[in-house]
Protein backbone atom coordinates (compact mmCIF):
# COMPACT_ATOMS: atom_id res chain seq x y z
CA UNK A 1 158.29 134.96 201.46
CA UNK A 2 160.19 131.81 202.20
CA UNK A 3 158.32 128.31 200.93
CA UNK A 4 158.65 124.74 201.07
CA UNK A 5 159.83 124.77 197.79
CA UNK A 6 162.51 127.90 198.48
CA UNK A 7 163.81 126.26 201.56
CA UNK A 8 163.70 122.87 200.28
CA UNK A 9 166.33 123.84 197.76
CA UNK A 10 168.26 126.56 200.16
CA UNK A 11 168.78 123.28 202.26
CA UNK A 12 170.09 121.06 199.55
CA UNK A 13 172.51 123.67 198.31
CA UNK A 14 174.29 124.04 202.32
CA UNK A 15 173.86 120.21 202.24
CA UNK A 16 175.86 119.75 198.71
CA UNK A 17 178.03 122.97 199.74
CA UNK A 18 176.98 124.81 196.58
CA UNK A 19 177.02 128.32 196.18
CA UNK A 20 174.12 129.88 194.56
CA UNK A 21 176.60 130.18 192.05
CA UNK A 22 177.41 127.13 191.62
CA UNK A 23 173.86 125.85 191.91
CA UNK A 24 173.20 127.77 188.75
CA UNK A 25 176.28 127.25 186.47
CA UNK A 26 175.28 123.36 187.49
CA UNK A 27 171.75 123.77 186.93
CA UNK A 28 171.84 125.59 183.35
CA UNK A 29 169.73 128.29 185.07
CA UNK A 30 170.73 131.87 185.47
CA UNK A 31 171.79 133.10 189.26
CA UNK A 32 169.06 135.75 189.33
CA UNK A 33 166.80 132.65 189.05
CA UNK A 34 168.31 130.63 192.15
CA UNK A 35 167.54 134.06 194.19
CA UNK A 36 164.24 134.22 193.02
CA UNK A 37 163.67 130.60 194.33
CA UNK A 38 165.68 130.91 197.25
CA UNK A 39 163.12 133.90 198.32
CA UNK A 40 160.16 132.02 197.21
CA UNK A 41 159.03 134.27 193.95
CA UNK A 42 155.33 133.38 193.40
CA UNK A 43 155.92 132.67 189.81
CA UNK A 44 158.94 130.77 188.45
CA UNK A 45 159.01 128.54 185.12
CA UNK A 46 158.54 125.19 186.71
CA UNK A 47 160.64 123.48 183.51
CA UNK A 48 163.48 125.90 185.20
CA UNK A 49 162.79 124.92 188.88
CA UNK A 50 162.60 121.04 187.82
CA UNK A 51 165.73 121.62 186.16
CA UNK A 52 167.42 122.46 189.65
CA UNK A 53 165.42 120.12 191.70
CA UNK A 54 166.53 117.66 189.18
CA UNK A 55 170.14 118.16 190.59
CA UNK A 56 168.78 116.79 193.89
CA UNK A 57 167.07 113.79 192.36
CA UNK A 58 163.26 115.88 192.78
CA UNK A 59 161.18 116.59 190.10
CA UNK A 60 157.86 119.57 190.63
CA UNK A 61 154.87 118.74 189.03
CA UNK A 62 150.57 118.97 189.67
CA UNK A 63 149.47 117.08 192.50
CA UNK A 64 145.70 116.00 193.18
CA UNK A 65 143.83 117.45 196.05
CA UNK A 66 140.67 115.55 197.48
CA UNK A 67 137.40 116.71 195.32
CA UNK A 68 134.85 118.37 197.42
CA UNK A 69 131.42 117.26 197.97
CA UNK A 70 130.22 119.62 195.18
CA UNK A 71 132.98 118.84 192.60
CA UNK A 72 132.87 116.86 189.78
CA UNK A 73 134.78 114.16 189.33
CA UNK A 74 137.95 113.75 186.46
């Protein structure tokens, strides 16, 4: 199933005219992996997907989502 993430990087590929090929060799990732993130796998090795949004001056990491009412605090 297709994500922000997986068409996020589809689009910068056609962008840089990259084959997935060529996204991979550039990216020190294997191609299988560039599928798998093109078709938005549910679980990738984010050191692996930051090394090919890296190519594209991105970087994946945690982000921090409002606390509800009944949360605690960090």
């Amino acid at each position: 199933m297709p994500t922000i993430l997986s068409e996020f990087v589809k689009q910068r590929r056609r962008v840089n005219k990259l084959t997935q090929e060529d996204l991979a060799y550039k990216a020190g990732v294997g191609l299988r992996f560039i599928r798998d993130l093109e078709q938005g796998k549910a679980s990738l090795r984010l050191d692996k997907v930051n090394q090919v949004l890296g190519l594209f001056g991105h970087e994946a990491g945690p982000i921090r989502k409002p606390n509800k009412p009944d949360e605690p605090t960090s």
